[in-house]
Protein backbone atom coordinates (compact mmCIF):
# COMPACT_ATOMS: atom_id res chain seq x y z
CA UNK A 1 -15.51 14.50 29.97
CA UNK A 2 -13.85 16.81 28.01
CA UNK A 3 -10.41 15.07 28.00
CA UNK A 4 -12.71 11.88 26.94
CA UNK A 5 -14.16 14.16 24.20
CA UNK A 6 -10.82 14.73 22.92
CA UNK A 7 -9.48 10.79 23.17
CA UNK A 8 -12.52 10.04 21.23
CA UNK A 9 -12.07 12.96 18.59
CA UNK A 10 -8.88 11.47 17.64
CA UNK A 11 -9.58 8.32 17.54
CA UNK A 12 -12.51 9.31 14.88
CA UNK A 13 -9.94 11.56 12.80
CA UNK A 14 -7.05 8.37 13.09
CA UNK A 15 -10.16 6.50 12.06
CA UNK A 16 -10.79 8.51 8.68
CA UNK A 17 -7.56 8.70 7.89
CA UNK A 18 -6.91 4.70 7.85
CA UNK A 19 -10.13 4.75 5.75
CA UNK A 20 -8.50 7.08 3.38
CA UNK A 21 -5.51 5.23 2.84
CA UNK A 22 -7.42 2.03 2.62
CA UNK A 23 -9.05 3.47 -0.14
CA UNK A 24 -6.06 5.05 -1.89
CA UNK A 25 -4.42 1.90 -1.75
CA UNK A 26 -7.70 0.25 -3.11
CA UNK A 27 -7.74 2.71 -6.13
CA UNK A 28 -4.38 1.71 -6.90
CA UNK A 29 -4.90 -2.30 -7.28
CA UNK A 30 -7.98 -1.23 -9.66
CA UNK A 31 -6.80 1.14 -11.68
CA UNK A 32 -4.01 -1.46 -12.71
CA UNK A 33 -5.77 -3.93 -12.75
CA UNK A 34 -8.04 -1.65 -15.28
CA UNK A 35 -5.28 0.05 -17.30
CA UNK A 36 -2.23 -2.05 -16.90
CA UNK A 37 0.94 -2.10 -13.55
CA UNK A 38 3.05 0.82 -16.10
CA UNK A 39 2.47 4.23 -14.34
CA UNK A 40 3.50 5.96 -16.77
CA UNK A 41 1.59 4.56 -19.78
CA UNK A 42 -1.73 4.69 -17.26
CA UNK A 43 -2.93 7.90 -16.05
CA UNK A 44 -5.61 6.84 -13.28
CA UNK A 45 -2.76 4.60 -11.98
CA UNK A 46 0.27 7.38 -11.91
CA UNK A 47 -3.43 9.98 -9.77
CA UNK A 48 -3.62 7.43 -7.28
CA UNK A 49 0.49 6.52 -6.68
CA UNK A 50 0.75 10.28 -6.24
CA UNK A 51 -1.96 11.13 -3.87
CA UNK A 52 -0.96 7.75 -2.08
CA UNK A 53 2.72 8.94 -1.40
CA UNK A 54 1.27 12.59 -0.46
CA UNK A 55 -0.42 10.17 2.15
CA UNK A 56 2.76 8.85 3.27
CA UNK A 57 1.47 5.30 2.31
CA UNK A 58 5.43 3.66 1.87
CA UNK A 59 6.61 2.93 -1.29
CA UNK A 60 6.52 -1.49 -0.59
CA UNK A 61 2.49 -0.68 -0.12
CA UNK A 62 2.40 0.56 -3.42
CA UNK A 63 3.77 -1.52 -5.55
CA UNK A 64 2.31 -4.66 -3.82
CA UNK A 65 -1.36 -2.95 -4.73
CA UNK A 66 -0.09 -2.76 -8.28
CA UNK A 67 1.48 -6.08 -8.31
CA UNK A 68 -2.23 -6.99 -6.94
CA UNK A 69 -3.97 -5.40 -9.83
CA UNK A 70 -2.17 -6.19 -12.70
CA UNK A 71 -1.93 -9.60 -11.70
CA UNK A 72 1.47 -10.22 -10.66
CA UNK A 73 3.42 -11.86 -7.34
CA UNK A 74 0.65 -14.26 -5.19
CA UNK A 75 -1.48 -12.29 -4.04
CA UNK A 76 -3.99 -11.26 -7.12
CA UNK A 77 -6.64 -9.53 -6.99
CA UNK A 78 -10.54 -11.22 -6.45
CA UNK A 79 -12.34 -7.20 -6.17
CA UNK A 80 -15.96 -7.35 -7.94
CA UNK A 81 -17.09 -3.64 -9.70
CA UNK A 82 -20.68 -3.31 -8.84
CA UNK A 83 -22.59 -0.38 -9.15
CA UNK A 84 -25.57 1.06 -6.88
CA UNK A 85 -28.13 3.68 -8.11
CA UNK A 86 -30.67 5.33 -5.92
CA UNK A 87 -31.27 8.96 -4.38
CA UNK A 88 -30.69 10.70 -1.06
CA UNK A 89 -33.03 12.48 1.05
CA UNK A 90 -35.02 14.72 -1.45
CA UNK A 91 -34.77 12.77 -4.18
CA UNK A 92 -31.31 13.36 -4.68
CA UNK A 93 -30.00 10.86 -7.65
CA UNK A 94 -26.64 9.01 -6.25
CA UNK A 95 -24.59 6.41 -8.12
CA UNK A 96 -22.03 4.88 -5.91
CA UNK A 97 -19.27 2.73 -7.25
CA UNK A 98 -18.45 0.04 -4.90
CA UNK A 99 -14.92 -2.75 -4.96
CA UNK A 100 -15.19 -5.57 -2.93
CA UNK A 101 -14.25 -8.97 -2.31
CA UNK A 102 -17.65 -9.83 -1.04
CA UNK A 103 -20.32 -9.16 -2.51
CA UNK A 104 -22.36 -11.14 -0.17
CA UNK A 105 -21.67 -8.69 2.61
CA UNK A 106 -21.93 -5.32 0.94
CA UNK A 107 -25.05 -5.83 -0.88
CA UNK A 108 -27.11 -5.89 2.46
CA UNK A 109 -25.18 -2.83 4.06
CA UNK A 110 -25.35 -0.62 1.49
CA UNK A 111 -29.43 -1.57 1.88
CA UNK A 112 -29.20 -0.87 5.16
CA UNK A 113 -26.47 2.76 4.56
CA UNK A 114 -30.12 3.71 2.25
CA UNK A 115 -32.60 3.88 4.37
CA UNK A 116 -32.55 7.24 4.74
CA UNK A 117 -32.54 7.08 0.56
CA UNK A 118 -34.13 4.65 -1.80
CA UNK A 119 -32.05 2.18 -3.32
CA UNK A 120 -33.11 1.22 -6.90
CA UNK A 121 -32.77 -1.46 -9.35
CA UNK A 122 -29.77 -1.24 -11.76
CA UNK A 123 -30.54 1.19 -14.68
CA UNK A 124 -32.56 3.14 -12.61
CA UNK A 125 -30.95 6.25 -12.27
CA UNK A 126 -28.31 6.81 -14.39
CA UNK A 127 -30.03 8.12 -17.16
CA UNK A 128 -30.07 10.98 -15.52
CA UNK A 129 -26.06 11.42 -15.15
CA UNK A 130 -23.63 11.41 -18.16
CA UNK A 131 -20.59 9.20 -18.57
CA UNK A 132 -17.62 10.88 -18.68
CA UNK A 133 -14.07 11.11 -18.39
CA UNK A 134 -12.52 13.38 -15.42
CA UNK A 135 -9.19 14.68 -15.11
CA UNK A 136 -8.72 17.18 -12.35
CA UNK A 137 -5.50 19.18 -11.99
CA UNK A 138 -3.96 22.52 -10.59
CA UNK A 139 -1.35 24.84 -12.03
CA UNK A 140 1.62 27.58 -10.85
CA UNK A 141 0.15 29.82 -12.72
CA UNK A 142 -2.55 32.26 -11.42
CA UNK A 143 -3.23 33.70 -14.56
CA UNK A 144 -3.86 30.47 -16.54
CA UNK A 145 -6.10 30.43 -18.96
CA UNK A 146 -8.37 27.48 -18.57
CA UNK A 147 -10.40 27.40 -21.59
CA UNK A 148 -7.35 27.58 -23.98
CA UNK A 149 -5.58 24.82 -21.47
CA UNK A 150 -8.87 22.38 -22.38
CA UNK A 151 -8.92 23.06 -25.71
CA UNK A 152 -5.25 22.37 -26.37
CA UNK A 153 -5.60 18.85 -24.21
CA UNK A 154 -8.27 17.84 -25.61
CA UNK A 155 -11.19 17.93 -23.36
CA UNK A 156 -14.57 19.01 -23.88
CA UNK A 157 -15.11 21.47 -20.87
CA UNK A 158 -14.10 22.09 -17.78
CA UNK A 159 -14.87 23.61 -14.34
CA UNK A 160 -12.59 26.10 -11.70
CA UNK A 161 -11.51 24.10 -8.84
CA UNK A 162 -10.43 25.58 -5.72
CA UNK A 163 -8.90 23.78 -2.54
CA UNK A 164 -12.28 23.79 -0.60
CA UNK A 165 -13.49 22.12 -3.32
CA UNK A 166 -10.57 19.65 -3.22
CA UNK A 167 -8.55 19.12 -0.52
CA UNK A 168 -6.14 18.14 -3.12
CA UNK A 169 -5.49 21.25 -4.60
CA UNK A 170 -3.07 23.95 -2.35
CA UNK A 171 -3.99 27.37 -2.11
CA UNK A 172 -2.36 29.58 -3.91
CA UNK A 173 -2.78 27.33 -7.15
CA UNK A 174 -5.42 27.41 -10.21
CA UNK A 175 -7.58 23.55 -9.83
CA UNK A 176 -9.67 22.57 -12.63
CA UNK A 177 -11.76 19.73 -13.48
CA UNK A 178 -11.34 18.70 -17.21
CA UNK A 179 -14.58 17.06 -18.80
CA UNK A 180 -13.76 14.42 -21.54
CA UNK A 181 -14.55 11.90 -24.07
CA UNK A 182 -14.08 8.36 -21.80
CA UNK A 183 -11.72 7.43 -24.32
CA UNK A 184 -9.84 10.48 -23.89
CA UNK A 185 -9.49 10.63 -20.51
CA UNK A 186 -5.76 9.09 -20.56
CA UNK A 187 -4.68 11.18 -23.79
CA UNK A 188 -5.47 14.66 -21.54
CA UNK A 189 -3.96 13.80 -18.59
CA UNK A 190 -0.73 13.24 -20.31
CA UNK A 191 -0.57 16.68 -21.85
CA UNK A 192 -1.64 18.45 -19.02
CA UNK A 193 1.29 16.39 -17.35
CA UNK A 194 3.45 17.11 -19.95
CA UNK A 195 2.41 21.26 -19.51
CA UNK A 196 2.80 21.79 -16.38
CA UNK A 197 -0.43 20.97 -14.66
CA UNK A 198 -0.43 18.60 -11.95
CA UNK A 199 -2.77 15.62 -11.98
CA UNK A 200 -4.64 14.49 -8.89
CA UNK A 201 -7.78 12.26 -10.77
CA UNK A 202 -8.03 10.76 -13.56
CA UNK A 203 -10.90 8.33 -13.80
CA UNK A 204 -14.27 7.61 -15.63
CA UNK A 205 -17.05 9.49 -13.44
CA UNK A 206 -20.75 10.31 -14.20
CA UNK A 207 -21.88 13.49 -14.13
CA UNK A 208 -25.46 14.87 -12.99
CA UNK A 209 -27.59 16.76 -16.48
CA UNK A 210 -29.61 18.66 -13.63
CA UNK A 211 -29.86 19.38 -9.50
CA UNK A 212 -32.41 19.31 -7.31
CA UNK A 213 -33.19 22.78 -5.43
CA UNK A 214 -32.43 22.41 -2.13
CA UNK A 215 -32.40 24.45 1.23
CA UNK A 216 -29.53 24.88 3.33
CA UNK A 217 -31.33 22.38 5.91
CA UNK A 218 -31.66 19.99 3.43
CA UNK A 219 -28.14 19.93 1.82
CA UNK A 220 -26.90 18.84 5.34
CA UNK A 221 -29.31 16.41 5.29
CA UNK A 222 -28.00 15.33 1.60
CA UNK A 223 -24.35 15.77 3.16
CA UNK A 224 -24.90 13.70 5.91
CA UNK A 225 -26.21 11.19 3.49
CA UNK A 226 -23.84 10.90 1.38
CA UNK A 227 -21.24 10.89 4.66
CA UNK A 228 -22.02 7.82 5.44
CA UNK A 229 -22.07 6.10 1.89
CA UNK A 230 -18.01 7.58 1.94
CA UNK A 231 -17.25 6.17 4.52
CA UNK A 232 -17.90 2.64 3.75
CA UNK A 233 -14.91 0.38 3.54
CA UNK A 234 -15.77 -1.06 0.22
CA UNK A 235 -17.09 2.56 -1.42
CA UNK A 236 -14.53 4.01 -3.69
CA UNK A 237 -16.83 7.14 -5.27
CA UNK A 238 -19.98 8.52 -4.95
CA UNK A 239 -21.85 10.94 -7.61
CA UNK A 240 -24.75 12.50 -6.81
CA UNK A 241 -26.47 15.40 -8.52
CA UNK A 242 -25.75 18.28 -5.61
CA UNK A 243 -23.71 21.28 -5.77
């Protein structure tokens, strides 16, 4: 059993990993086919090429998904944006932006992924989160000074990050998440870039105005929740107003 166990385990971590590059990969073809095929002139584009090579995805991958998105080569893209609002377990508001090629298809399974939830009509929820622009980064420097760091890009707050928070972050460095005007959201990432922060998002995102209280017991439940909306082929993010 237990060597069973393990042949299983692995396959379910080899699993998640394909999952994660499939949606790397993903967020490549739409953020060109959002803000252009030039990585340099598009900041949600050059997040995603550099957390796809930390990935090891090769470098022929990457520039067919941004051939895909901008529109170039044969193979262009057909992904549809669509939006679901609802809440988790406890009344947890969740907005989950979906990509697919199908709509057909992932309409009824993400009714079926909220059971557990309630699944609500468009407009529903998202009063209740703000629109923003997100631009998360880490620094050398230990001794940063964060505040001065959004003020001087440009953003409008920010938040500490630390590598539990995001994977993408190594220890040892200072993360932050930068809050910003939408139409800002390229002009900070390039001066943190250009400062010596390094970039790992850069995307619109909604953020929740309040949070639930919840017990331990039920933040796993919320966790689990939300779990399963990640792991979705077609789900590229998922807000929802926990801490």
């Amino acid at each position: 059993m237990g060597r069973q166990w393990l042949h299983a385990k692995r396959a379910i971590v080899n699993l998640r990993k394909g999952q994660a590059v499939g949606k790397v990969v993903k967020e490549i073809t739409v953020a060109a086919k959002l803000g252009g095929g030039d990585v340099a002139a598009n900041a949600r584009l050059f997040a995603a090429v550099e957390k796809a090579r930390k990935q090891s995805v090769t470098r022929d991958v990457i520039e067919r998904a941004i051939k895909k998105g901008a529109g170039g080569g044969d193979d262009k893209l057909t992904l549809e944006h669509i939006v679901f609002e609802g809440y988790a377990p406890h009344k947890v508001p969740v907005i989950v932006e979906v990509y697919t090629d199908n709509h057909q298809r992932t309409a009824p399974e993400m009714r079926v992924l909220f059971k557990k939830g309630t699944l609500g009509a468009a407009g529903s929820n998202k009063f209740l989160f703000d629109h923003v622009g997100l631009v998360e980064a880490h620094h050398a420097d230990a001794a940063i000074d964060l505040e001065a760091a959004a003020i001087e890009a440009g953003a409008n707050d920010f938040e500490p990050l630390t590598s539990e928070q995001n994977d993408d972050i190594p220890e040892g460095r200072t993360g932050a998440r930068f809050i910003t005007d939408r139409s800002a959201v390229h002009a900070v990432s390039v001066w943190l870039g250009q400062n010596g922060w390094t970039v790992i998002t850069s995307e619109l995102g909604y953020l929740a105005k309040n949070f639930p209280d919840l017990d331990d017991a039920q933040r796993g439940e919320v966790g689990e929740f939300l779990q399963s909306l990640e792991d979705h082929d077609d789900v590229q993010r998922v807000w929802a107003a926990v801490k």
